[in-house]
C-alpha atoms as a PDB file:
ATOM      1  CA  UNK A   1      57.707  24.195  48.023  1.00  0.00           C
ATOM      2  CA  UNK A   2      58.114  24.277  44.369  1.00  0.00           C
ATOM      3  CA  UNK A   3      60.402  21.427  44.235  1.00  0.00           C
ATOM      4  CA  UNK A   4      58.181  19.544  46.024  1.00  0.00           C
ATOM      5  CA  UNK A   5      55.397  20.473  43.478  1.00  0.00           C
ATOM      6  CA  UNK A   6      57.360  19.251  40.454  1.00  0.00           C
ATOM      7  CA  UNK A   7      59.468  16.695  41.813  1.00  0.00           C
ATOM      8  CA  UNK A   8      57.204  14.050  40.319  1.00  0.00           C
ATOM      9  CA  UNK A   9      55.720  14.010  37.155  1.00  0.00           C
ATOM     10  CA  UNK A  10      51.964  14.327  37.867  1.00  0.00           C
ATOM     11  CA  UNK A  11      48.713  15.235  35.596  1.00  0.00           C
ATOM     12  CA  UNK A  12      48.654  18.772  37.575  1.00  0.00           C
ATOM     13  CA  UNK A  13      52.203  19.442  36.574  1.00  0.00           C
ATOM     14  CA  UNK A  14      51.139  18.854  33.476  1.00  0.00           C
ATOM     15  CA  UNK A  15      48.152  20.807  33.357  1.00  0.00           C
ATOM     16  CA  UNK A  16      49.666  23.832  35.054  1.00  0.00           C
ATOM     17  CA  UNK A  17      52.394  24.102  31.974  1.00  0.00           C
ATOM     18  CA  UNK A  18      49.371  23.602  29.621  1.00  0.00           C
ATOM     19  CA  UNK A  19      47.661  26.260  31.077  1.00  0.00           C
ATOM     20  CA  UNK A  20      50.518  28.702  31.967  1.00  0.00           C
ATOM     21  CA  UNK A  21      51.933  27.788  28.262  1.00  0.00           C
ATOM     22  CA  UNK A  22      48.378  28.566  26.877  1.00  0.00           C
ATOM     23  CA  UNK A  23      47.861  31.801  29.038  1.00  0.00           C
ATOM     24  CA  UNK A  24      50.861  33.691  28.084  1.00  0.00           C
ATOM     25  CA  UNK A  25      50.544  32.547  24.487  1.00  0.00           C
ATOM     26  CA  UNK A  26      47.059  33.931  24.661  1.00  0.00           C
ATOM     27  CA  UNK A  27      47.770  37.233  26.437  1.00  0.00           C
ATOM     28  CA  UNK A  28      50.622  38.312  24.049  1.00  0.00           C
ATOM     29  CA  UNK A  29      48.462  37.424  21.066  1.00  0.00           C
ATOM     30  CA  UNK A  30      45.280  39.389  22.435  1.00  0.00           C
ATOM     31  CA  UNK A  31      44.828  42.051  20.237  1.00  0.00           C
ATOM     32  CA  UNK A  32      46.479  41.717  17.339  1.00  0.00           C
ATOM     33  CA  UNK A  33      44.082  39.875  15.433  1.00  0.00           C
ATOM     34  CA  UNK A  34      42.010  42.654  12.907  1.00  0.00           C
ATOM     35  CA  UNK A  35      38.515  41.948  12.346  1.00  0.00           C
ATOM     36  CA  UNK A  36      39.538  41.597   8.298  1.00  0.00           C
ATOM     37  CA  UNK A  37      41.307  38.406   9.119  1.00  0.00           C
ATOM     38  CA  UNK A  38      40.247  37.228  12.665  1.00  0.00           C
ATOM     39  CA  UNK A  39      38.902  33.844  11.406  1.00  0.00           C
ATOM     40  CA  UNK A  40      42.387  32.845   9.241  1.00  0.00           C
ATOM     41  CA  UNK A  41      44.533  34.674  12.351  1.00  0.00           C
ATOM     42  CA  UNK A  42      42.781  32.482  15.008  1.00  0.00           C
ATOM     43  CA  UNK A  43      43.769  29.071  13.245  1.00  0.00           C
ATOM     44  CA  UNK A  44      46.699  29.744  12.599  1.00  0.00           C
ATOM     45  CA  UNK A  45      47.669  31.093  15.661  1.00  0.00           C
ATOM     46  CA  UNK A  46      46.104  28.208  17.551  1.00  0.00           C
ATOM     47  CA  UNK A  47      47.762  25.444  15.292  1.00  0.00           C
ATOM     48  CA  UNK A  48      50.972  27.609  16.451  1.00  0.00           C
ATOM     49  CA  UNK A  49      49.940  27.275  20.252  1.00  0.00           C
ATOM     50  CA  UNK A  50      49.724  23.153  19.268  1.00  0.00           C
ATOM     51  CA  UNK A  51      53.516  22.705  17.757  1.00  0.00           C
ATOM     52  CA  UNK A  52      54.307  24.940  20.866  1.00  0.00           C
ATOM     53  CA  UNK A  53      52.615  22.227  23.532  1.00  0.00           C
ATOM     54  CA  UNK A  54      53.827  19.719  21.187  1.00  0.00           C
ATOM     55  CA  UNK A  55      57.619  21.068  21.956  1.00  0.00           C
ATOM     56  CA  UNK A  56      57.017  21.263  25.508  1.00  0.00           C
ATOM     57  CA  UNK A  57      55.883  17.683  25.768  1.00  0.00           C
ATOM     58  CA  UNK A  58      58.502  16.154  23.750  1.00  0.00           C
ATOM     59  CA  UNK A  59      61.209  17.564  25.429  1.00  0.00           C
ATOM     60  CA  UNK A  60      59.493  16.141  28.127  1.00  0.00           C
ATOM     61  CA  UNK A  61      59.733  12.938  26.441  1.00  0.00           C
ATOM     62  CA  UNK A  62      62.905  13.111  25.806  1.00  0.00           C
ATOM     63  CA  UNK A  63      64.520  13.522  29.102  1.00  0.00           C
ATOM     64  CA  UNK A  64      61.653  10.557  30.622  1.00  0.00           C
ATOM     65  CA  UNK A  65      62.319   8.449  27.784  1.00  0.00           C
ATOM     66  CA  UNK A  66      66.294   8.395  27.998  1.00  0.00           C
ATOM     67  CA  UNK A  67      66.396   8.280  31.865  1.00  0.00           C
ATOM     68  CA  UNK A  68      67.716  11.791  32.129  1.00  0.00           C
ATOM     69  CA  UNK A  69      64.975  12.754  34.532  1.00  0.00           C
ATOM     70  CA  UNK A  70      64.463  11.245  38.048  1.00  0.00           C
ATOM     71  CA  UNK A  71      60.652  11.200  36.745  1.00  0.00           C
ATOM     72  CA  UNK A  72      60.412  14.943  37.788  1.00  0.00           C
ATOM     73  CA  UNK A  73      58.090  18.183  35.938  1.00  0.00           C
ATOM     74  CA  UNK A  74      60.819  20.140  35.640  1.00  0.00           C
ATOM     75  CA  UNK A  75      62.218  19.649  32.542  1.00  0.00           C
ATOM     76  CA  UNK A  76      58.342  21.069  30.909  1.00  0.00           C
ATOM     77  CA  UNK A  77      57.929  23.930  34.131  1.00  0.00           C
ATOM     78  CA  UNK A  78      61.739  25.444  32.626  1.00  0.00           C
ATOM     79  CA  UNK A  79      60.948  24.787  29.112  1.00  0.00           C
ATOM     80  CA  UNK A  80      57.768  27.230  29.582  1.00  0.00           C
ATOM     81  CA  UNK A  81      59.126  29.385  31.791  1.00  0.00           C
ATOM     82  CA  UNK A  82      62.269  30.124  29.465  1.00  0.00           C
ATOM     83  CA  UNK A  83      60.085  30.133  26.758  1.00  0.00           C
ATOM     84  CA  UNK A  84      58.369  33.414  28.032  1.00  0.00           C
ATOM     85  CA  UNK A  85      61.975  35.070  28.449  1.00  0.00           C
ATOM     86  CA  UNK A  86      60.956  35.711  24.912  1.00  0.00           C
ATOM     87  CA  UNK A  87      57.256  36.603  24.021  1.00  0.00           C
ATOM     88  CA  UNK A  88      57.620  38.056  20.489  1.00  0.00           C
ATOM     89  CA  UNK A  89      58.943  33.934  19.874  1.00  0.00           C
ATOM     90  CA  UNK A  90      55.331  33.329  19.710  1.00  0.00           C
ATOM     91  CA  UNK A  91      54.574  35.544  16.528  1.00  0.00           C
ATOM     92  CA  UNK A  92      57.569  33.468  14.953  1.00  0.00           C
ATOM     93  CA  UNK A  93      56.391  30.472  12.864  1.00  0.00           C
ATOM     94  CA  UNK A  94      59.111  29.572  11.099  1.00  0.00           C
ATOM     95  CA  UNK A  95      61.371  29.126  13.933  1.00  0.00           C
ATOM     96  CA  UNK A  96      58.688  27.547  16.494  1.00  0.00           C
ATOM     97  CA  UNK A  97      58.197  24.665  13.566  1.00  0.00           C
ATOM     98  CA  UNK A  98      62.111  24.703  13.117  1.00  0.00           C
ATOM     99  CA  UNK A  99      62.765  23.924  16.686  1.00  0.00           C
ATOM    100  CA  UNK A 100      60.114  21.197  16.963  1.00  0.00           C
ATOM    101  CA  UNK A 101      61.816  19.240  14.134  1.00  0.00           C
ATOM    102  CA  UNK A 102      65.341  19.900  16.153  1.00  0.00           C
ATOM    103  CA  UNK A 103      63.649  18.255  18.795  1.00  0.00           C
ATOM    104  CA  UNK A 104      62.606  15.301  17.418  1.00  0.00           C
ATOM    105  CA  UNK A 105      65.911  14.962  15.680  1.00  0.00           C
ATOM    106  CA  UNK A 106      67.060  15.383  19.602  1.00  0.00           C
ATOM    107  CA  UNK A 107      64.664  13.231  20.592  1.00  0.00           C
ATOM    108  CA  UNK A 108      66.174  10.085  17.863  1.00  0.00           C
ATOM    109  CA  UNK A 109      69.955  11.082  18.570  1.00  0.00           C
ATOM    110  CA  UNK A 110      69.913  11.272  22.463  1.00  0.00           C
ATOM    111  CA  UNK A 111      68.177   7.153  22.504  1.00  0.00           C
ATOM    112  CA  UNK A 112      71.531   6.079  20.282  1.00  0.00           C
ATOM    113  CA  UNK A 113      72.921   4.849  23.648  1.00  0.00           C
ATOM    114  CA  UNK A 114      70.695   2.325  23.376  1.00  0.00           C
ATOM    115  CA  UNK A 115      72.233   0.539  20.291  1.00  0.00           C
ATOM    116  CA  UNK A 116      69.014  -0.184  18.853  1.00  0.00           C
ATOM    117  CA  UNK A 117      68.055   0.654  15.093  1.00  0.00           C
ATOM    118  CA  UNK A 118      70.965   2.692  14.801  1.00  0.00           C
ATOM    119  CA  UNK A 119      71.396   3.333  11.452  1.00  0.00           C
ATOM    120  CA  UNK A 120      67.271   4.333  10.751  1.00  0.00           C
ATOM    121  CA  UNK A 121      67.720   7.037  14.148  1.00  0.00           C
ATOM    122  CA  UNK A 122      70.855   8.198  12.368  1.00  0.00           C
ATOM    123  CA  UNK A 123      68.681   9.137   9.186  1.00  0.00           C
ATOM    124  CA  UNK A 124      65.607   9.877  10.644  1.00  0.00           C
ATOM    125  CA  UNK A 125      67.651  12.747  13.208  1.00  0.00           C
ATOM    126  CA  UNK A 126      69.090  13.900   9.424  1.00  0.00           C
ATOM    127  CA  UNK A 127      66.414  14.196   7.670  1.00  0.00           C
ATOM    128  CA  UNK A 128      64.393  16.103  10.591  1.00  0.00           C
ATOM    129  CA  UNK A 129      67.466  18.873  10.654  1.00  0.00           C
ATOM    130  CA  UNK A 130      67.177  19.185   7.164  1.00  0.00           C
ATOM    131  CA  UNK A 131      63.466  19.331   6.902  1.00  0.00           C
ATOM    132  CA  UNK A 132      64.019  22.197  10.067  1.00  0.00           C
ATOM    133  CA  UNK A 133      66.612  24.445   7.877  1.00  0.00           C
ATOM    134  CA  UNK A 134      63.948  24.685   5.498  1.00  0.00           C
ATOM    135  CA  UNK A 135      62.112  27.098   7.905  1.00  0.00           C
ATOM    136  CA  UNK A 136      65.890  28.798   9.538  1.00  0.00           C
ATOM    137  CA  UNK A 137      68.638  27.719   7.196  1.00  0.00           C
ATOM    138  CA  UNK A 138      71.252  27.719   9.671  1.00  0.00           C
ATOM    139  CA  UNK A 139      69.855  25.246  12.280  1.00  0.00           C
ATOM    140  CA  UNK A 140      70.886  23.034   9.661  1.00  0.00           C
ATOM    141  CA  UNK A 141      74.154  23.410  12.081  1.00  0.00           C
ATOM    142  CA  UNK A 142      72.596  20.371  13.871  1.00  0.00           C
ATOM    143  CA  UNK A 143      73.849  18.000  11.838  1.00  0.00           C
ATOM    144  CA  UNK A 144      76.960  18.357  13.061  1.00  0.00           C
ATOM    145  CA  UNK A 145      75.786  16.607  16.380  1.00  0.00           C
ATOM    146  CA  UNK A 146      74.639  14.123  14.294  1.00  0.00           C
ATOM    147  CA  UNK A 147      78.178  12.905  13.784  1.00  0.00           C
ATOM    148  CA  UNK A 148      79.057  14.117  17.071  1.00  0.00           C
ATOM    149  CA  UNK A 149      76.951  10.942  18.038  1.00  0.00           C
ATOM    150  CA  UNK A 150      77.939   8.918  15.252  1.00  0.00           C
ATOM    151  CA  UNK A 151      81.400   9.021  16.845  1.00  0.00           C
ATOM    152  CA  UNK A 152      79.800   8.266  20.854  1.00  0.00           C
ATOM    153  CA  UNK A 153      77.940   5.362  19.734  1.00  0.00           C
ATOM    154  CA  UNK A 154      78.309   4.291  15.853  1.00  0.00           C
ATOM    155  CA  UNK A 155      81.560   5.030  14.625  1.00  0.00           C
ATOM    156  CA  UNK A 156      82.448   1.623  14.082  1.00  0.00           C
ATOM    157  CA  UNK A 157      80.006   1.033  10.942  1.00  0.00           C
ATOM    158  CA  UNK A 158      81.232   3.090   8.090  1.00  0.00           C
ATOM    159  CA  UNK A 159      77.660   3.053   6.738  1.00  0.00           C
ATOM    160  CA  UNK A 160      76.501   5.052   9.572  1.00  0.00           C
ATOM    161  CA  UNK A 161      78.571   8.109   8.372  1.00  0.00           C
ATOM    162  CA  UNK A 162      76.895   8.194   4.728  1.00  0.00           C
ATOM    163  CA  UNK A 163      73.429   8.765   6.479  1.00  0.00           C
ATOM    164  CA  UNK A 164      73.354  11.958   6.679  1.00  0.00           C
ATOM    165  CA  UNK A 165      74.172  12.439   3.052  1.00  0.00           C
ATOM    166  CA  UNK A 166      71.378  10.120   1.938  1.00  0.00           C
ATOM    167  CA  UNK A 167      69.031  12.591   4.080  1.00  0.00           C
ATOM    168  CA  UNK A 168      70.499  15.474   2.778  1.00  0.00           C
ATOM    169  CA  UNK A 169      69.908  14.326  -1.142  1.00  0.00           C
ATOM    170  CA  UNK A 170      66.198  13.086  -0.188  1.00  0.00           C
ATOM    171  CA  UNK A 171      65.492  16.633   1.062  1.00  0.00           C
ATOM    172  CA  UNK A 172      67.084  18.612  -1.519  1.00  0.00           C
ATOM    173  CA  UNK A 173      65.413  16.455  -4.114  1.00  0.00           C
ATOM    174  CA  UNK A 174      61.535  17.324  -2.841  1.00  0.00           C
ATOM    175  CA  UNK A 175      62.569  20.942  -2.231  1.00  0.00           C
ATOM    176  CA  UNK A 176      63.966  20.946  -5.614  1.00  0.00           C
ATOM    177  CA  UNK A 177      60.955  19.066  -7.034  1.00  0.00           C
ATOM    178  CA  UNK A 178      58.720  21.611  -5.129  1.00  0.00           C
ATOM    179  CA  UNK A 179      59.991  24.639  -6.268  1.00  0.00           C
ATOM    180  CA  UNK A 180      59.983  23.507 -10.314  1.00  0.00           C
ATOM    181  CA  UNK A 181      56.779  22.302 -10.147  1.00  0.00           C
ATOM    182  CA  UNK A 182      54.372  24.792  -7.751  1.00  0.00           C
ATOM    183  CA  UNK A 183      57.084  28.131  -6.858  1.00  0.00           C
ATOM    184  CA  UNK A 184      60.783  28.712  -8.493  1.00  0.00           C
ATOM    185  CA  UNK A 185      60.917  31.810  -6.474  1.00  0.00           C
ATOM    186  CA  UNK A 186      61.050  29.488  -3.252  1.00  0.00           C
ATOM    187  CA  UNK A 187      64.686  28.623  -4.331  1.00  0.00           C
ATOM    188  CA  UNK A 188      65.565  32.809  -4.397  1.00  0.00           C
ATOM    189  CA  UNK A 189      64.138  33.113  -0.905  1.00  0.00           C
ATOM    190  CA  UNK A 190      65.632  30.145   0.706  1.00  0.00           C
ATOM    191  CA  UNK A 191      69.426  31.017  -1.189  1.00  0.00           C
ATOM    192  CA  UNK A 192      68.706  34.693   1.019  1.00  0.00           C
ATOM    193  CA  UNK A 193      68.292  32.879   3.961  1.00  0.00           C
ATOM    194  CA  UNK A 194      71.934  31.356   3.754  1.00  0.00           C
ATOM    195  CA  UNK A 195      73.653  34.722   4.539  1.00  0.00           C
ATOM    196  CA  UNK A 196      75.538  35.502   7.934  1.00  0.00           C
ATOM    197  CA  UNK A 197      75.999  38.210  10.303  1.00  0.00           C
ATOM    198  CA  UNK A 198      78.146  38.301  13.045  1.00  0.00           C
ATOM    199  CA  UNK A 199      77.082  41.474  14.334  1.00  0.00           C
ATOM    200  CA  UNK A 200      75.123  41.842  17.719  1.00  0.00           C
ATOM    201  CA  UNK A 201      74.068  45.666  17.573  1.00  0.00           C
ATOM    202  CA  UNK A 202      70.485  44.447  16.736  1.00  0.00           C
ATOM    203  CA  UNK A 203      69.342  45.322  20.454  1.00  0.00           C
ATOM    204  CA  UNK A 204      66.996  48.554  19.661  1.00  0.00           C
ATOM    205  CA  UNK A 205      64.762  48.168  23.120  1.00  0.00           C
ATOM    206  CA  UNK A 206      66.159  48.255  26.319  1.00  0.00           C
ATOM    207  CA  UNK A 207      63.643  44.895  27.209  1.00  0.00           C
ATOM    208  CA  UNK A 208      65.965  43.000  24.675  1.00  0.00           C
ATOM    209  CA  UNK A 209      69.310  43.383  26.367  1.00  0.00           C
ATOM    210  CA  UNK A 210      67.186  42.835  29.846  1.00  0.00           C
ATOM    211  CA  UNK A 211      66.123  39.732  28.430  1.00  0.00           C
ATOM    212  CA  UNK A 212      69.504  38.641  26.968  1.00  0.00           C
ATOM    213  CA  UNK A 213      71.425  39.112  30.170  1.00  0.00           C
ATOM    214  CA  UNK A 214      68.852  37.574  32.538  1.00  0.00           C
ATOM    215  CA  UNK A 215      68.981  34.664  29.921  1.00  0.00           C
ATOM    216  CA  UNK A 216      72.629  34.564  29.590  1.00  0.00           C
ATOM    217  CA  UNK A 217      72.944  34.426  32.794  1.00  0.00           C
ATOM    218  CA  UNK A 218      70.619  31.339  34.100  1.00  0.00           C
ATOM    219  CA  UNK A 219      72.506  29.961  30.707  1.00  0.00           C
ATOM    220  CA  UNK A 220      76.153  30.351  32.315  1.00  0.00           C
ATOM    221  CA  UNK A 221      74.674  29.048  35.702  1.00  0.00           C
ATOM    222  CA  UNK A 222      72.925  25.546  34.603  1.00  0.00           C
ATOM    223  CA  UNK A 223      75.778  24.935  31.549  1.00  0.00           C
ATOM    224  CA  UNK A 224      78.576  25.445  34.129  1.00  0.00           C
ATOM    225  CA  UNK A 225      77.256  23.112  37.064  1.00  0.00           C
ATOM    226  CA  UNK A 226      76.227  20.534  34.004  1.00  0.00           C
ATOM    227  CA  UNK A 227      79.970  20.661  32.911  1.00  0.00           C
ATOM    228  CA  UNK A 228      81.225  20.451  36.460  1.00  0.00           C
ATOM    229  CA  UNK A 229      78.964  17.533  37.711  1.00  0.00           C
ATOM    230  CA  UNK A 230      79.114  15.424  34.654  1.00  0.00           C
ATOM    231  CA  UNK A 231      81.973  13.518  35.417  1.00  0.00           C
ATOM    232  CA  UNK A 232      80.057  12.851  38.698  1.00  0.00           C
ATOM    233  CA  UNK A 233      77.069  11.243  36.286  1.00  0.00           C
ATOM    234  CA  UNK A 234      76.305   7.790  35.524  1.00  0.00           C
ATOM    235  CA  UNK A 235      78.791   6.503  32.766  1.00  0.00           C
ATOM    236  CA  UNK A 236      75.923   5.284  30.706  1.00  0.00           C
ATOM    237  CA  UNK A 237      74.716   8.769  30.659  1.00  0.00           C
ATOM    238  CA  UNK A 238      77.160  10.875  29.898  1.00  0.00           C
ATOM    239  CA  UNK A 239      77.418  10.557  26.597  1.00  0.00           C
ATOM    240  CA  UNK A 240      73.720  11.681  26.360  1.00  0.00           C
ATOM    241  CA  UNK A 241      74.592  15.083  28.429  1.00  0.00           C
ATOM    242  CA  UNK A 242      77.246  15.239  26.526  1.00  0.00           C
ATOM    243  CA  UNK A 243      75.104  15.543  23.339  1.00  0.00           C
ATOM    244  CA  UNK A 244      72.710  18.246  25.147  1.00  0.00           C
ATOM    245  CA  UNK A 245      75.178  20.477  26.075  1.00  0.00           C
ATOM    246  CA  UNK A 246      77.398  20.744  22.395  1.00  0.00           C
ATOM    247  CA  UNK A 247      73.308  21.149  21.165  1.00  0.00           C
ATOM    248  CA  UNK A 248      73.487  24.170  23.515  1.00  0.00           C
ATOM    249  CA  UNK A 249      76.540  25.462  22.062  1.00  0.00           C
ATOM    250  CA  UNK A 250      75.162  24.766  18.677  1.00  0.00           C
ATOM    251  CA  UNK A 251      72.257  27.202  19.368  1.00  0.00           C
ATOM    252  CA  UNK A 252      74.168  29.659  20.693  1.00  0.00           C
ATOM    253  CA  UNK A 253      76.433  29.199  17.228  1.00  0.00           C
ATOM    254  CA  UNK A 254      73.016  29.386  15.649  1.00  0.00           C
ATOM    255  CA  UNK A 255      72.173  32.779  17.177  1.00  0.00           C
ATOM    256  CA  UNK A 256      75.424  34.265  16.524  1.00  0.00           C
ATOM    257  CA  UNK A 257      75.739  33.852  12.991  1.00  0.00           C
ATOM    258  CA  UNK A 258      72.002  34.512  11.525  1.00  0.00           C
ATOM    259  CA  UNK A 259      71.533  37.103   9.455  1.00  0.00           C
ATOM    260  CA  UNK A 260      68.701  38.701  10.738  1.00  0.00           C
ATOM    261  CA  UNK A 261      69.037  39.071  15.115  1.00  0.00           C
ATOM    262  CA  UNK A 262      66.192  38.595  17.332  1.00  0.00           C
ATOM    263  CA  UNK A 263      66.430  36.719  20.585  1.00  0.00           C
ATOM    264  CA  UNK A 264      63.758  34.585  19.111  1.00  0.00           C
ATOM    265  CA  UNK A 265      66.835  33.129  17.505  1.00  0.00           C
ATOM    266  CA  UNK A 266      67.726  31.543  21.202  1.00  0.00           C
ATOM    267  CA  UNK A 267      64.452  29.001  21.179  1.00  0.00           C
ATOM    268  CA  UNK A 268      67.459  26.055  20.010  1.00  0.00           C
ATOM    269  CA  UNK A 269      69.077  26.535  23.492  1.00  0.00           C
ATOM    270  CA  UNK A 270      65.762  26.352  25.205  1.00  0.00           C
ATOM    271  CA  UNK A 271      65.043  22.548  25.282  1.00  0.00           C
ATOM    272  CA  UNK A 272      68.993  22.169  26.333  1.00  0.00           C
ATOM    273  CA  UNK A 273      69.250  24.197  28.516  1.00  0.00           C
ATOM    274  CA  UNK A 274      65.997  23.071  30.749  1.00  0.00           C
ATOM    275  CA  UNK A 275      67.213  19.353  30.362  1.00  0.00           C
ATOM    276  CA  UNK A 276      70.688  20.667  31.997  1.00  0.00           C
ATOM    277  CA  UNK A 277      68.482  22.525  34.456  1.00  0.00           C
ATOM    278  CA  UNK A 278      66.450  19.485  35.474  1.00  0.00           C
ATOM    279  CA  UNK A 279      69.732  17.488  35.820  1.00  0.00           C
ATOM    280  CA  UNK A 280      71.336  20.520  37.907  1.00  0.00           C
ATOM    281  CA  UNK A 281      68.717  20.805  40.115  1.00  0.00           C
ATOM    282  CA  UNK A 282      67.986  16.770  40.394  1.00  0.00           C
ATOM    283  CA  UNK A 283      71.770  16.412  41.221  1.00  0.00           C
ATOM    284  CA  UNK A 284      71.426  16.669  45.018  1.00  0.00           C
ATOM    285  CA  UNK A 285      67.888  16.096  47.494  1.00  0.00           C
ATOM    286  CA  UNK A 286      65.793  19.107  47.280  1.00  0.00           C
ATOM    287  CA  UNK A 287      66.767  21.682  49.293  1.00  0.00           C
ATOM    288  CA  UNK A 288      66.192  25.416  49.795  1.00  0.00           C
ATOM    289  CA  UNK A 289      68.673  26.559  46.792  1.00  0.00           C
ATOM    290  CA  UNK A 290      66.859  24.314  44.255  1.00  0.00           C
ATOM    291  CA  UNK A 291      63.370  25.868  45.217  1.00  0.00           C
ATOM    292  CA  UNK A 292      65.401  29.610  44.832  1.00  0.00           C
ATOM    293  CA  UNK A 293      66.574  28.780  41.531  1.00  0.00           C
ATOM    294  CA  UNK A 294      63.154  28.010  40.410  1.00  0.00           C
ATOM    295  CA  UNK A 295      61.785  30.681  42.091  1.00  0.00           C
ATOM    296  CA  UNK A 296      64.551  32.826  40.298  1.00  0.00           C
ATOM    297  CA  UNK A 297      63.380  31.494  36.906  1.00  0.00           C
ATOM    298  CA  UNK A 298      59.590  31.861  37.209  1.00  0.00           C
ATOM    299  CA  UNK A 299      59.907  34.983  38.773  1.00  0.00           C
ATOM    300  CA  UNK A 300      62.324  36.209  35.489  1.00  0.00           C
ATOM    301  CA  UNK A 301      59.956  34.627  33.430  1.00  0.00           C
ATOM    302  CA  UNK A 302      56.773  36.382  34.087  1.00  0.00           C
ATOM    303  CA  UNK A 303      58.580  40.144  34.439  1.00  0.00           C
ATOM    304  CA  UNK A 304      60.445  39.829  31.198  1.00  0.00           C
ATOM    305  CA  UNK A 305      57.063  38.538  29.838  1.00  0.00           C
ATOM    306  CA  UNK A 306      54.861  41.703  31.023  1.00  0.00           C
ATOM    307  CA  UNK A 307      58.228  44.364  30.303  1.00  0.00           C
ATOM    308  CA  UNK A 308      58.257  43.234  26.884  1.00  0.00           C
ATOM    309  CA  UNK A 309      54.321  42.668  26.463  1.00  0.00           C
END
């Protein structure tokens, strides 16, 4: 039934996510808006909700534009569904607009199997992980799978590995050029973002370790089959899945080592892990177990949504 909903990629797929997306974004935000600063609250909240849909949509594109999807929905159903796992995410700015510039520096590294304009996806995938550890310093971790592609598809071209140097210097030089001429103090506050913690005793509520494990879990399950069946994958491909699933790890490196623990901190492992879902579950014909595991996943979704509400 539900694999049969989302097996192709239709407008009321789409609209579904939009709405379910837009729902849940809504209900967890109902509320908490005082009457003192209801009208500033509600725009920024909705231009929130956009980057949101925005990130939904492009992972979308991503996995449609790089053949990674057999033209299905389920990629964007996933990416909303795990996105719920985590409600307070959605009172999170900083990392919402940190993981939509990850994405579109996914979005430019994942099409290097093409061979096309190498060198300007190259910089442009830099200089989007650099603008994104602006907002969470250590997703700047991403560049590494920036030269994890260089060396799949453009090792050969020695220019290709000063790129993300050249990014790095343009960045640094407009955040440097920002804070001396409008805030100094922005330099303080970004240096106290740099710190690390390798602790995990942040989880205070009982919801949060609920949450962790049930994510953890469908984690383990889709990066495990990925791993298994990628041998089994088109050889063009598998350098692309290849690049999704150290992403993955990278988030999970992400969470691990930020100084300040929320499993907010787990949004970088959303987008790969529901492009290695859609690829686990498009591996075989539909059958009963794919329509479980989405059942399993919306299901989760919507109870860790209302337990942690």
């Amino acid at each position: 039934m539900l694999t049969s909903l989302f097996r192709k990629s239709t407008p009321l797929n789409y609209t579904l996510v939009f709405i379910t997306v837009t729902v849940f974004f809504s209900m967890y935000q109902f509320g908490r808006l005082s009457a003192a600063n209801a009208e500033g609250n509600l725009f920024e909240k909705l231009g929130l909700l956009l980057v949101i849909l925005f990130s939904v949509f492009t992972a979308n594109f991503i996995v449609k534009k790089n053949a990674l999807s057999r033209k299905s929905a389920y990629t964007v159903l996933l990416y909303a569904m795990f996105l719920v796992f985590f409600p307070s995410l959605f009172n999170n700015p900083n990392l919402i607009l940190s993981n939509f510039f990850i994405l579109l520096a996914l979005r430019r590294l994942v099409s290097l199997h093409s061979l096309k304009a190498s060198k300007e996806k190259i910089f442009d995938a830099s200089l989007w992980i650099f603008v994104a550890a602006l907002f969470h310093f250590w997703s700047i971790l991403f560049i590494v799978l920036v030269f994890i592609s260089i060396i799949f598809h453009a090792a050969s071209d020695y220019r290709n590995w000063i790129l993300p140097f050249m990014a790095c210097a343009a960045i640094l030089a407009l955040f440097a050029l920002y804070a001396f001429m409008f805030d100094p103090s922005v330099i303080e506050h970004f240096q106290a973002k740099t710190q690390t913690n390798l602790s995990i005793d942040y989880f205070t509520d009982q919801t949060q370790n609920i949450a962790l494990s049930a994510y953890a879990v469908m984690a383990l399950y889709f990066t495990m089959a990925m791993i298994y069946t990628l041998s089994n994958r088109p050889v063009q491909l598998q350098s692309s899945y290849k690049q999704i699933v150290f992403s993955f790890f990278i988030g999970v490196i992400i969470f691990l080592i930020s100084p300040v623990k929320s499993n907010d901190l787990l949004v970088y492992t959303i987008a790969p892990l529901a492009f290695m879902g859609t690829a686990v579950i498009e591996y075989k014909p539909p059958t009963v177990k794919e329509d479980v595991i989405l059942a399993v996943v919306i299901a989760l979704g919507m109870f860790l949504f209302f337990l942690q509400l």
